[in-house]
C-alpha atoms as a PDB file:
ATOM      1  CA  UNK A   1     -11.896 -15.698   1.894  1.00  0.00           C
ATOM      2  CA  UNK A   2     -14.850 -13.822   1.903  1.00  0.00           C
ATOM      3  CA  UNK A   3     -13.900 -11.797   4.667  1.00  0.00           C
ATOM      4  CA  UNK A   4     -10.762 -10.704   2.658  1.00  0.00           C
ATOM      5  CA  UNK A   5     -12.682  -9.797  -0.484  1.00  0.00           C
ATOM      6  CA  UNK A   6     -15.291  -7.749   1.955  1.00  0.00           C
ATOM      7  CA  UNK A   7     -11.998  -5.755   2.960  1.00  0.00           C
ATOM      8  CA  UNK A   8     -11.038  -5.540  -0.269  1.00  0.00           C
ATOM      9  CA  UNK A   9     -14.287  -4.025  -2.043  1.00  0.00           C
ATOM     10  CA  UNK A  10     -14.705  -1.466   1.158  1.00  0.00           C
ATOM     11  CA  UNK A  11     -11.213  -0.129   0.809  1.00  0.00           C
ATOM     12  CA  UNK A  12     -11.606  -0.160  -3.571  1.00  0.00           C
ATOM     13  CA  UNK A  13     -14.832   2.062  -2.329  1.00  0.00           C
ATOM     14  CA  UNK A  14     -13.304   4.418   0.467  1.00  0.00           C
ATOM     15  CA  UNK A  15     -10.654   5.125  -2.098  1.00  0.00           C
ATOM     16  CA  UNK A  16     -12.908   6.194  -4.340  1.00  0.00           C
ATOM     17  CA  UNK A  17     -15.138   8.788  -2.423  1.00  0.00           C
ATOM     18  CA  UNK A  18     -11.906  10.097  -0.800  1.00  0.00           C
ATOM     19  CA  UNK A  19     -10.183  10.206  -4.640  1.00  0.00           C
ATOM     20  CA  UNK A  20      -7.253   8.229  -3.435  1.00  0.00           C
ATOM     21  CA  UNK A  21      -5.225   6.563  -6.070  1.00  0.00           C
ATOM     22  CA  UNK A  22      -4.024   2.958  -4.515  1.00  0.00           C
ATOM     23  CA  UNK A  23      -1.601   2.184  -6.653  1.00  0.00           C
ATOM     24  CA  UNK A  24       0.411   5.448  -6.059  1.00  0.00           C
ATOM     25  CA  UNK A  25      -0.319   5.201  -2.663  1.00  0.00           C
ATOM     26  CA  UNK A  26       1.261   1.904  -2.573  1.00  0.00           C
ATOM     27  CA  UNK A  27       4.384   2.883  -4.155  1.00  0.00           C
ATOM     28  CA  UNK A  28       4.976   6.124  -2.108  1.00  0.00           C
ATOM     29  CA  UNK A  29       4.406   4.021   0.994  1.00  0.00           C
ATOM     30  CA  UNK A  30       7.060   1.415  -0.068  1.00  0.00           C
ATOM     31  CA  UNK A  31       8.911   4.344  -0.479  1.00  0.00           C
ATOM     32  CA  UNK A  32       8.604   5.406   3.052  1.00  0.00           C
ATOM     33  CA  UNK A  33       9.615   2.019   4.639  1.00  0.00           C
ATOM     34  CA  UNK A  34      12.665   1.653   2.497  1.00  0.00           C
ATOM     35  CA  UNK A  35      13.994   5.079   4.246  1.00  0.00           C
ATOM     36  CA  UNK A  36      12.584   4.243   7.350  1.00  0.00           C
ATOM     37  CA  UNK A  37      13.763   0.614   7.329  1.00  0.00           C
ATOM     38  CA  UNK A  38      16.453   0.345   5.183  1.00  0.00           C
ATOM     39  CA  UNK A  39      18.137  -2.926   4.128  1.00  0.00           C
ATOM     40  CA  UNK A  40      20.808  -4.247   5.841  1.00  0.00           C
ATOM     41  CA  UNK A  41      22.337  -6.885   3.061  1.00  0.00           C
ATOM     42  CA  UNK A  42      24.874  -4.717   0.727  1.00  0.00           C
ATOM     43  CA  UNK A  43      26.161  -6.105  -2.888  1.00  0.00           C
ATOM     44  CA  UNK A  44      30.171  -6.001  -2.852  1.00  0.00           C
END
């Protein structure tokens, strides 16, 4: 676990020097991969 929380606190400190919000980040990624890999199971 405390390899995991290492990553964690380097990449909640290379966001910040770069000014990169995560959390949008995040979403407009998710974005991405739904266009990119878009489901296959469709509601009827």
């Amino acid at each position: 676990m405390d390899e995991a929380a290492d990553v964690l606190i380097y990449l909640l400190q290379l966001a910040n020097v770069l000014e990169v919000d995560l959390k949008e980040a995040a979403q407009q990624k998710i974005l991405k991969n739904a266009l990119k890999y878009p489901s296959e199971s469709k509601v009827d």
